[in-house]
Protein backbone atom coordinates (compact mmCIF):
# COMPACT_ATOMS: atom_id res chain seq x y z
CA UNK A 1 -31.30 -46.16 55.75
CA UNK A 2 -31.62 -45.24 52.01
CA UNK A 3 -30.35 -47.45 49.54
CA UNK A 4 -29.61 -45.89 46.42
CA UNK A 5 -28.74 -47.44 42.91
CA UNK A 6 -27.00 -45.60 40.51
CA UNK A 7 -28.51 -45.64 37.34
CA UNK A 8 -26.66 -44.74 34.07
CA UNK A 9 -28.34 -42.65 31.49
CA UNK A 10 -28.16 -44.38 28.08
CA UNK A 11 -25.86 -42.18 25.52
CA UNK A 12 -27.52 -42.28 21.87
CA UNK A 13 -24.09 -42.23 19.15
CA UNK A 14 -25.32 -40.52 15.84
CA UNK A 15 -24.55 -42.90 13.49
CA UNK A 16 -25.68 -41.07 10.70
CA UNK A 17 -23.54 -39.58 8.09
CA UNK A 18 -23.19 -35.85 8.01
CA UNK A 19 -24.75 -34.04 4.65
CA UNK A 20 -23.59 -30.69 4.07
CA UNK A 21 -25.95 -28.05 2.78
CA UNK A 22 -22.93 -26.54 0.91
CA UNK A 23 -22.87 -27.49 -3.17
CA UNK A 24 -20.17 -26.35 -4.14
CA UNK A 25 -18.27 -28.34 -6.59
CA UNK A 26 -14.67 -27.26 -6.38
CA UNK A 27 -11.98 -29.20 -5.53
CA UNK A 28 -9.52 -28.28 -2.54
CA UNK A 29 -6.99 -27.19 -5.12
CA UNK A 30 -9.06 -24.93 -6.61
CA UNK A 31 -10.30 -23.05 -3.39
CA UNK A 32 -6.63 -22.90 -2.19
CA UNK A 33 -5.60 -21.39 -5.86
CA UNK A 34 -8.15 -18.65 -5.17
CA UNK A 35 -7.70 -18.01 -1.53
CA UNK A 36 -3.75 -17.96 -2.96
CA UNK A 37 -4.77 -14.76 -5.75
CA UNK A 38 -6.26 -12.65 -2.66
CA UNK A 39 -2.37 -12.66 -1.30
CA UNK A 40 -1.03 -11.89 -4.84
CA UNK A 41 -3.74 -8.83 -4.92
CA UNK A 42 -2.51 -7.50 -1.56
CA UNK A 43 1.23 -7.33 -3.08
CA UNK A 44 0.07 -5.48 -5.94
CA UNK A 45 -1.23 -2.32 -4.06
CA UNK A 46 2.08 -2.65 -2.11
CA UNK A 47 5.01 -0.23 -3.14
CA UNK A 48 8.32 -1.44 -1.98
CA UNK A 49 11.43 0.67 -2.06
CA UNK A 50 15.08 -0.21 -2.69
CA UNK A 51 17.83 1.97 -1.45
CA UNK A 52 21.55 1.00 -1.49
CA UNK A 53 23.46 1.40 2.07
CA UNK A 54 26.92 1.50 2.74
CA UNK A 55 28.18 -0.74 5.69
CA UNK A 56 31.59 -1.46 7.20
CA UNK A 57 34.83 -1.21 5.20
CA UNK A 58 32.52 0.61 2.03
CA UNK A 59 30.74 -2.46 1.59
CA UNK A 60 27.06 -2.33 -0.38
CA UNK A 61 23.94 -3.64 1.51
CA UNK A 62 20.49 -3.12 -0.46
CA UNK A 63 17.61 -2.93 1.51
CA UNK A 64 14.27 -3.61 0.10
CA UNK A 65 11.72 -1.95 2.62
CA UNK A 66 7.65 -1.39 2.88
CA UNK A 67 6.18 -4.94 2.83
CA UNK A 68 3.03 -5.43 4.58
CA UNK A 69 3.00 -9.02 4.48
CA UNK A 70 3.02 -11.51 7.19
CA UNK A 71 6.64 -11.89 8.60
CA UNK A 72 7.29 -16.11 6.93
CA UNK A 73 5.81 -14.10 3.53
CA UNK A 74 8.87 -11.62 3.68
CA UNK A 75 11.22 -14.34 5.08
CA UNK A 76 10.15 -16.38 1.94
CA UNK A 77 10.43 -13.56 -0.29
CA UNK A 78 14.34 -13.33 1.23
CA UNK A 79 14.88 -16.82 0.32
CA UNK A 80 13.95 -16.87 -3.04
CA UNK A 81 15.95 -13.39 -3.65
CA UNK A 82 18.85 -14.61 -1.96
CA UNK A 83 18.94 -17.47 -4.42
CA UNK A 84 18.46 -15.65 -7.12
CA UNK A 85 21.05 -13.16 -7.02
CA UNK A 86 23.66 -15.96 -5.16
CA UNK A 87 23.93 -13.28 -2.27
CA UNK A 88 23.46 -13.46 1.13
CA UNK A 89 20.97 -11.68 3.14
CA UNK A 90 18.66 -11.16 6.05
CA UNK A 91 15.20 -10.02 7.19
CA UNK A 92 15.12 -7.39 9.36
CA UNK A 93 11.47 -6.58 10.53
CA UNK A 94 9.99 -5.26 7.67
CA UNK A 95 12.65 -5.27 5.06
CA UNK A 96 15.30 -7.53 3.81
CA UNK A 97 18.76 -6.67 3.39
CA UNK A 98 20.92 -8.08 0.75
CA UNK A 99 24.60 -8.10 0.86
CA UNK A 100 26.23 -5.92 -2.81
CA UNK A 101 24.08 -3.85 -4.64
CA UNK A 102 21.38 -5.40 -6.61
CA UNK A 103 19.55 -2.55 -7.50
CA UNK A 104 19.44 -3.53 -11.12
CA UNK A 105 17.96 -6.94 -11.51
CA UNK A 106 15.63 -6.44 -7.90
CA UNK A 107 12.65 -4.51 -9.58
CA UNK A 108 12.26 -7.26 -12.40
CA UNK A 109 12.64 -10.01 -9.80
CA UNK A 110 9.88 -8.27 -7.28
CA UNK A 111 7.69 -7.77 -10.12
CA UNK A 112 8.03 -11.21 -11.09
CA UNK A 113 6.77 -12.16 -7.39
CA UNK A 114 4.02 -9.55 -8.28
CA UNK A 115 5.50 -6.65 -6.56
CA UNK A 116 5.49 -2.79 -7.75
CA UNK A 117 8.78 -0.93 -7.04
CA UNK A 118 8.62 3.00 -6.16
């Protein structure tokens, strides 16, 4: 009969502290601002729309449509308009509706989020 012992490898740690071959000197804040201006590009060659609806009991709804943004960019953009104008809203898909018609102060405040309005 075969005895057998069972024998652990040793396991080497790397102790040593990791130098990257990248020399860059920016700071994190810096590479986020510019990674952030790439976003703010993409708007510009976007061309929302607004158009005023009519809803229920001849009440207004704008709709802002045409964003090719990632959906929690156009739910932010909803926020901020909402607050702006004191109105209420909601996203739906690709455009956010606004409740009254707020076609004349919505192409200064887009633009202002870098926006151009057809």
């Amino acid at each position: 009969m075969f005895q057998t012992k069972s024998h652990s490898a040793p396991i080497y740690i790397n102790t040593a502290p990791v130098v990257s071959s990248v020399t860059d000197d920016d700071t994190l804040d810096e590479l986020l601002d510019e990674l952030d201006g790439h976003t703010d590009l993409d708007k510009a060659a976007q061309q929302v729309s607004i158009s005023v609806d009519e809803r229920r009991y001849g009440k207004a709804v704008t709709i802002v449509s045409g964003f090719d943004v990632p959906q929690s960019t156009v739910e932010s953009l909803a926020s901020d308009l909402k607050s702006s104008l004191a109105t209420g809203g909601t996203v739906d898909g690709d455009s956010i509706e606004l409740q009254g018609d707020h076609r004349d102060r919505l192409p200064e405040l887009l633009a202002d989020h870098g926006y151009t309005v057809r």
